[in-house]
PDB file of N, CA and C in Angstrom:
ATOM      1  N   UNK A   1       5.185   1.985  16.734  1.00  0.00           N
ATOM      2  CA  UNK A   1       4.490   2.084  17.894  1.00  0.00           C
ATOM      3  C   UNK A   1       3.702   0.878  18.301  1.00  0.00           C
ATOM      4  N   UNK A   2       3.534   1.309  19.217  1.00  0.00           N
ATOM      5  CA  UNK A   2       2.541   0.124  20.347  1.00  0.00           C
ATOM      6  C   UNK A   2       1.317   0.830  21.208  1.00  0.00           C
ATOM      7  N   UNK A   3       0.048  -0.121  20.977  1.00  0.00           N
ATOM      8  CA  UNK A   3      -0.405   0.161  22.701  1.00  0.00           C
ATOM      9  C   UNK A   3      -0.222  -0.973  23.708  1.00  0.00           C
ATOM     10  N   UNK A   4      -0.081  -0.533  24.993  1.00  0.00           N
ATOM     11  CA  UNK A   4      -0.250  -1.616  25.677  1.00  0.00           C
ATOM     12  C   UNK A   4      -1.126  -1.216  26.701  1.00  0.00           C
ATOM     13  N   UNK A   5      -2.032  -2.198  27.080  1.00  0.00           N
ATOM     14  CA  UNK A   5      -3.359  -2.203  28.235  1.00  0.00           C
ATOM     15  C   UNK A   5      -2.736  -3.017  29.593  1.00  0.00           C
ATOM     16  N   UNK A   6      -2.915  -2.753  30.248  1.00  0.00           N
ATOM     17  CA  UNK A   6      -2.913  -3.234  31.781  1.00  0.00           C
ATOM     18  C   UNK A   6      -4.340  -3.243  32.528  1.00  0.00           C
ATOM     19  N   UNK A   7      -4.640  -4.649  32.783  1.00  0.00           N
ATOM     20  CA  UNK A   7      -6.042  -4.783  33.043  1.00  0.00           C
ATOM     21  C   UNK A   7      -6.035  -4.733  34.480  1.00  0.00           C
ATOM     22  N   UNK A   8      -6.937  -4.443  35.225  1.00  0.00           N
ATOM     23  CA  UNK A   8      -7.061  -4.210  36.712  1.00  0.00           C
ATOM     24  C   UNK A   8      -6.777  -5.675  37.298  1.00  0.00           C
ATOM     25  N   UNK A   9      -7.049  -6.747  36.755  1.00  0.00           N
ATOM     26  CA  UNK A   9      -6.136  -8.147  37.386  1.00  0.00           C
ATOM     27  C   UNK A   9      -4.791  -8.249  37.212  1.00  0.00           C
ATOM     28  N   UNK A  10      -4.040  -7.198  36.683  1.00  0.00           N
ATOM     29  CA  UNK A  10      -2.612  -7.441  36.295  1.00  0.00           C
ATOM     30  C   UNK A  10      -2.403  -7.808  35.077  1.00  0.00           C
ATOM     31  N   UNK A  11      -3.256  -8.494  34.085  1.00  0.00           N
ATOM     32  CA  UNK A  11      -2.773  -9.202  32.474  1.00  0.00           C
ATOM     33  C   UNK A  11      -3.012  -7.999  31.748  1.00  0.00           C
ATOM     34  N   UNK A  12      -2.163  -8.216  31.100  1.00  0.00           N
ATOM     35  CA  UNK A  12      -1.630  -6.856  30.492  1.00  0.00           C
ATOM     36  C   UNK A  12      -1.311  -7.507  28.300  1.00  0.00           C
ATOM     37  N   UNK A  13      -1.793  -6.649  27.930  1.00  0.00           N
ATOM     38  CA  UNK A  13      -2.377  -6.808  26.258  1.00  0.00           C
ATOM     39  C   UNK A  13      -1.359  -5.709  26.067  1.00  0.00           C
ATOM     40  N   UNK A  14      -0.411  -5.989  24.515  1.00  0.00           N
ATOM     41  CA  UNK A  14       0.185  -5.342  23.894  1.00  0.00           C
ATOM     42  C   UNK A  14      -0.117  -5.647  22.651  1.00  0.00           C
ATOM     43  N   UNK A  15      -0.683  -4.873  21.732  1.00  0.00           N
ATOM     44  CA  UNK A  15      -0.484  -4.579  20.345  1.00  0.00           C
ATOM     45  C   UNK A  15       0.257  -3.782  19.471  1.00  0.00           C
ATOM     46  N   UNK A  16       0.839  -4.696  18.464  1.00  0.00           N
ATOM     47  CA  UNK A  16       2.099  -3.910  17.958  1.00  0.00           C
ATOM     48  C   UNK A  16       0.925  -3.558  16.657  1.00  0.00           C
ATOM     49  N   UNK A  17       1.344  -2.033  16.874  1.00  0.00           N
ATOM     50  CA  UNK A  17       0.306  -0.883  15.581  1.00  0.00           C
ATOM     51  C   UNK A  17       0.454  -1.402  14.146  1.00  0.00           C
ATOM     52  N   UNK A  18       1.798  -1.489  13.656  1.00  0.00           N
ATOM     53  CA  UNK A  18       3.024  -1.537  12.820  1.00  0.00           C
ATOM     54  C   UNK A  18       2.203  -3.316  11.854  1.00  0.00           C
ATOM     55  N   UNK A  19       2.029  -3.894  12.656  1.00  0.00           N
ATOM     56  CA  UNK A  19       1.580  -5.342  12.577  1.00  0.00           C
ATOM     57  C   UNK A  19      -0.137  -5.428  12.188  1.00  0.00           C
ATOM     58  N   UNK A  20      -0.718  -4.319  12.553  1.00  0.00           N
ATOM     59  CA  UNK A  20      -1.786  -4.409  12.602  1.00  0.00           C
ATOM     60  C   UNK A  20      -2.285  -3.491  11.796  1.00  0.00           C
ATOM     61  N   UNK A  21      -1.779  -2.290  11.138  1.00  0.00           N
ATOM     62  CA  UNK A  21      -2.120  -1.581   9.972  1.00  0.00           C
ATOM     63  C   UNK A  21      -1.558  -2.480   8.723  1.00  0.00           C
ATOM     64  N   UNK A  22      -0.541  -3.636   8.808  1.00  0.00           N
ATOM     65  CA  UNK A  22      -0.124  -4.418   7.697  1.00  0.00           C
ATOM     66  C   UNK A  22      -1.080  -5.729   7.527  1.00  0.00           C
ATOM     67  N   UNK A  23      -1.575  -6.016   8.562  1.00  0.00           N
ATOM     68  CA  UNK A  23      -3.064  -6.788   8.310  1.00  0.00           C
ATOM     69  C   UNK A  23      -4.215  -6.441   7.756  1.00  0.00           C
ATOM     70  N   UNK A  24      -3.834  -5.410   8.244  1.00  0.00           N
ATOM     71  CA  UNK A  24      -5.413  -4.704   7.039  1.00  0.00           C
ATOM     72  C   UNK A  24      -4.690  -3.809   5.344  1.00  0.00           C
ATOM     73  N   UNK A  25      -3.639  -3.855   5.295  1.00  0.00           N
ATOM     74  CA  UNK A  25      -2.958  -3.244   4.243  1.00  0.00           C
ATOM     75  C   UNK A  25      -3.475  -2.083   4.127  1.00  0.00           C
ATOM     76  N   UNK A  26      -3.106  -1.690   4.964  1.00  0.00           N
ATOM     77  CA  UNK A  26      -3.413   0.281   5.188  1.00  0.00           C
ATOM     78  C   UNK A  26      -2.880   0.750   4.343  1.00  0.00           C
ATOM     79  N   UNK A  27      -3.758   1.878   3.481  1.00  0.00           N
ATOM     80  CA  UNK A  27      -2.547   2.632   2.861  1.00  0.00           C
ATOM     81  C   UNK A  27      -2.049   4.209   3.630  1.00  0.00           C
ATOM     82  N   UNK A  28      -1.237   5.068   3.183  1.00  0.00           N
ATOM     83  CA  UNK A  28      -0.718   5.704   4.023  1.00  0.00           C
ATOM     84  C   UNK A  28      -1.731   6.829   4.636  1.00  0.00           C
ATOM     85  N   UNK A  29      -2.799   7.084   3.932  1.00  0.00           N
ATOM     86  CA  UNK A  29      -3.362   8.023   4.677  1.00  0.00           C
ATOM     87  C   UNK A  29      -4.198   7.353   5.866  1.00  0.00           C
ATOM     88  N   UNK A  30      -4.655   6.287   5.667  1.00  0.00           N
ATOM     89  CA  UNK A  30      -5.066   5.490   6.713  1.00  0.00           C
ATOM     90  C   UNK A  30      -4.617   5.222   7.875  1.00  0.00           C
ATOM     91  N   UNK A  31      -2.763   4.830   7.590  1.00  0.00           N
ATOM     92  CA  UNK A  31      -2.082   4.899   8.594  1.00  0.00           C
ATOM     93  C   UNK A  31      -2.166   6.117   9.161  1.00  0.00           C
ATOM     94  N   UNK A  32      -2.211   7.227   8.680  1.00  0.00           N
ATOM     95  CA  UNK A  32      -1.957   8.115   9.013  1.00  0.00           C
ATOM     96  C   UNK A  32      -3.584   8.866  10.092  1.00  0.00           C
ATOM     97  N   UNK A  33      -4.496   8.318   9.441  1.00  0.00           N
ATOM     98  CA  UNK A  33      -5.551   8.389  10.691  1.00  0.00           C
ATOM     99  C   UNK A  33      -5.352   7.514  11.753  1.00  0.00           C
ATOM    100  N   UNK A  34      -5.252   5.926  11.587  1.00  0.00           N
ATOM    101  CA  UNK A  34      -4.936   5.817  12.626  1.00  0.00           C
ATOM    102  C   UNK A  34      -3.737   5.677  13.310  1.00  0.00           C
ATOM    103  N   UNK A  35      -2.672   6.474  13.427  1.00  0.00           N
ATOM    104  CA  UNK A  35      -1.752   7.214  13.737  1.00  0.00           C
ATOM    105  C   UNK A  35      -2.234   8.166  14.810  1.00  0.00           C
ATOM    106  N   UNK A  36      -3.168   9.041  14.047  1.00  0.00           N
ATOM    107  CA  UNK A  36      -3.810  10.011  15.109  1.00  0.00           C
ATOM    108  C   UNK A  36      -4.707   9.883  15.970  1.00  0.00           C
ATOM    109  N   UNK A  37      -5.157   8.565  15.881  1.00  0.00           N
ATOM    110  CA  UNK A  37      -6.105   7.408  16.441  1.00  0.00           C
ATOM    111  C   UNK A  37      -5.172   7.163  17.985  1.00  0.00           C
ATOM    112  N   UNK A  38      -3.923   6.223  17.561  1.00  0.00           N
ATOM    113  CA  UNK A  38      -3.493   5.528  18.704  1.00  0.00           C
ATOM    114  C   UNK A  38      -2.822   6.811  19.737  1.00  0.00           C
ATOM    115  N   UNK A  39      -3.050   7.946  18.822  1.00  0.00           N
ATOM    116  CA  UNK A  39      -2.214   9.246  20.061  1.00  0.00           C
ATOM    117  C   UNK A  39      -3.293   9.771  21.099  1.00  0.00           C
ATOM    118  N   UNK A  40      -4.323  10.123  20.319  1.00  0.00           N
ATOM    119  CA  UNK A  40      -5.443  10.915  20.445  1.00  0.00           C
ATOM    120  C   UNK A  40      -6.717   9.881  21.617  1.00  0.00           C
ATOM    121  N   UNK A  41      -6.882   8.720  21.151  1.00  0.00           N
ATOM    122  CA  UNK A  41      -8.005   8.087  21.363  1.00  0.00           C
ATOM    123  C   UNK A  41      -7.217   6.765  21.695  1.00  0.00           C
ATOM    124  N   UNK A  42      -6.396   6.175  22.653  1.00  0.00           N
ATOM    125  CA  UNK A  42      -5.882   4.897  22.381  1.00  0.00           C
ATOM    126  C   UNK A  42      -7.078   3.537  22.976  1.00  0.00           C
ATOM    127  N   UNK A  43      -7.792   4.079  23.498  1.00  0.00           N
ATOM    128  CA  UNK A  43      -9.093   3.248  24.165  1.00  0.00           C
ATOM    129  C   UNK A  43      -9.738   2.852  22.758  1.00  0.00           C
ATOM    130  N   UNK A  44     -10.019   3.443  22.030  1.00  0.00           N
ATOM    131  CA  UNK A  44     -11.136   3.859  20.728  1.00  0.00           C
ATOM    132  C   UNK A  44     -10.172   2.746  20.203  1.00  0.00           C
ATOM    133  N   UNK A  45      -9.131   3.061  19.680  1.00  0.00           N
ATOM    134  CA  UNK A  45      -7.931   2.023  18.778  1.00  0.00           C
ATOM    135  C   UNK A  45      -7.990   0.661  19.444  1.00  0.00           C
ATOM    136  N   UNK A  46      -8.170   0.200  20.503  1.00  0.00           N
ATOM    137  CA  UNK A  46      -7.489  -0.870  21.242  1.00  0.00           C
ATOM    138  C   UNK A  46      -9.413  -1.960  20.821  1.00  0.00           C
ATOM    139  N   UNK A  47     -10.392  -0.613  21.394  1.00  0.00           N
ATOM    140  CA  UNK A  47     -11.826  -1.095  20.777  1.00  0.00           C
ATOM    141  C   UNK A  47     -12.172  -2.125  19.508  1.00  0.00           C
ATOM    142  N   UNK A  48     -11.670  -0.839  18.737  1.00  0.00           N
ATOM    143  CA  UNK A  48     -11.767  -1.086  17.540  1.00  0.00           C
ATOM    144  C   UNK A  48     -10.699  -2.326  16.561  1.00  0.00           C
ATOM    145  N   UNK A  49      -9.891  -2.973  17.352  1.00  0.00           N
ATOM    146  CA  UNK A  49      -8.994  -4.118  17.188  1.00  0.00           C
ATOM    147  C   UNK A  49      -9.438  -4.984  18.034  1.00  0.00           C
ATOM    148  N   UNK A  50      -9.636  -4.761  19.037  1.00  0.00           N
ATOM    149  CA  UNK A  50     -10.588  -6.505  19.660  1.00  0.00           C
ATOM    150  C   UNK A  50     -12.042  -6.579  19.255  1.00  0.00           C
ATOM    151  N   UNK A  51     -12.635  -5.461  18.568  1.00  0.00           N
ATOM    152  CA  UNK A  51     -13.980  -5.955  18.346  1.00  0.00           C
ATOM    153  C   UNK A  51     -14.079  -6.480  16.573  1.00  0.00           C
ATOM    154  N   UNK A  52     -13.074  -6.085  16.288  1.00  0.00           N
ATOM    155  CA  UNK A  52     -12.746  -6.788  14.198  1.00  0.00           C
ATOM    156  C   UNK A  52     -13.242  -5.838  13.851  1.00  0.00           C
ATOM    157  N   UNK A  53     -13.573  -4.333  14.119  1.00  0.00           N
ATOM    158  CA  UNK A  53     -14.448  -2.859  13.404  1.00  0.00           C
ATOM    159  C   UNK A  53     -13.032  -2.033  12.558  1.00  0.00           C
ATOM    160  N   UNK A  54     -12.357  -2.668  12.658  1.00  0.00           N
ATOM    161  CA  UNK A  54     -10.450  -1.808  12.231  1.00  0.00           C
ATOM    162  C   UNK A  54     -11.359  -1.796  10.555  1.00  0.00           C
ATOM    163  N   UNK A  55     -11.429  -2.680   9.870  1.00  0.00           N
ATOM    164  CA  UNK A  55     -11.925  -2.480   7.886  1.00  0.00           C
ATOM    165  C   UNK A  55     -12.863  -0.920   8.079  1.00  0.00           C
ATOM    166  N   UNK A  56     -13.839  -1.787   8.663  1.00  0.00           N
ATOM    167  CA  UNK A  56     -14.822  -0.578   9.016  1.00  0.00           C
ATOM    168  C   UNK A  56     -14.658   0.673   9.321  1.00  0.00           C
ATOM    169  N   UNK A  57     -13.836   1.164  10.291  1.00  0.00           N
ATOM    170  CA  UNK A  57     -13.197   2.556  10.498  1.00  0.00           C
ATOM    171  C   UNK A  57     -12.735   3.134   9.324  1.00  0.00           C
ATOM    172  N   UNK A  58     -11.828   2.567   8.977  1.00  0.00           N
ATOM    173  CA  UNK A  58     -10.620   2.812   7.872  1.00  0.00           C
ATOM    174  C   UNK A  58     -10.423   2.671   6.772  1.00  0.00           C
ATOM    175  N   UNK A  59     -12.153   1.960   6.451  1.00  0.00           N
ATOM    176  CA  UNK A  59     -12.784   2.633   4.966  1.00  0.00           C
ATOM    177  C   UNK A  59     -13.878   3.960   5.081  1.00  0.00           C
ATOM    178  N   UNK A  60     -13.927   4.444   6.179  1.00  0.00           N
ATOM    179  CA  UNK A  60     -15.075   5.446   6.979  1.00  0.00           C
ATOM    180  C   UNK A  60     -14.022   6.590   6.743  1.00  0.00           C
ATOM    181  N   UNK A  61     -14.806   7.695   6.821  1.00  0.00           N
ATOM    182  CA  UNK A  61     -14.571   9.140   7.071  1.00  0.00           C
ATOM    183  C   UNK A  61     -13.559   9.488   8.117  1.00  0.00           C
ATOM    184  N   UNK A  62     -12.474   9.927   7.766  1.00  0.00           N
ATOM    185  CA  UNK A  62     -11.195  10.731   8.868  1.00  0.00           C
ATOM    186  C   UNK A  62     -12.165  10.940   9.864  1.00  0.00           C
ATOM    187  N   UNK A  63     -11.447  10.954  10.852  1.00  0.00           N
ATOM    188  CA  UNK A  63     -12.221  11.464  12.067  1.00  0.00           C
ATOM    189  C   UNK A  63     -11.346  12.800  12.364  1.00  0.00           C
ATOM    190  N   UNK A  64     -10.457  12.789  12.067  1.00  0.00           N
ATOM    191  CA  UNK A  64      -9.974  14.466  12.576  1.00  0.00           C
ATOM    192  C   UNK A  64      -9.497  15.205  11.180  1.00  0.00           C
ATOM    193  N   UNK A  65     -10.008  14.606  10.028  1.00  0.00           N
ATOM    194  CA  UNK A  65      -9.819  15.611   8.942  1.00  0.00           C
ATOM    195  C   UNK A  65      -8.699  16.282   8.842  1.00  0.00           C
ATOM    196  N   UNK A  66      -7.644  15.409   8.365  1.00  0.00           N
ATOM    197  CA  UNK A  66      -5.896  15.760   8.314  1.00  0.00           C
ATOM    198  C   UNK A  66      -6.065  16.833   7.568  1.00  0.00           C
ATOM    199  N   UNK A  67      -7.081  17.293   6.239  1.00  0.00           N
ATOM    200  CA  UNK A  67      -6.494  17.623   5.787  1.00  0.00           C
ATOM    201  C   UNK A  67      -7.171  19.163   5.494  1.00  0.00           C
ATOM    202  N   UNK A  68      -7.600  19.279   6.833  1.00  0.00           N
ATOM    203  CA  UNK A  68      -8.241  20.720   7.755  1.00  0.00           C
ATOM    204  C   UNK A  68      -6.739  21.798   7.931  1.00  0.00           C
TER     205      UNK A  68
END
């Protein structure tokens, strides 16, 4: 997967997910939050990769508790 942003001037930001959970060496449950991240919240995901907070999240507490 991907997100991609389209900014109200037309420039338009694509991040490949795939590329960016292997930069931080996600392991799978991680991926797997943010997985439910880029479905659920893709604003929050796109945030949290231009502001450098991705370590931070994704050593933090599930946010939707997979395993509810």
């Amino acid at each position: 997967g991907c997100v991609e942003i389209l900014y109200t001037d037309g420039n338009m930001l694509f991040i490949d997910c795939e590329k960016v959970e292997d930069a931080f060496n996600a392991n799978m449950y991680q991926r797997s939050e943010l997985d439910w991240l880029i479905y659920n919240k893709p604003f929050e995901y796109v945030e949290l990769v231009l502001s450098g907070e991705m370590v931070k999240y994704i050593s933090g507490t599930p946010e939707h508790r997979l395993e509810d």
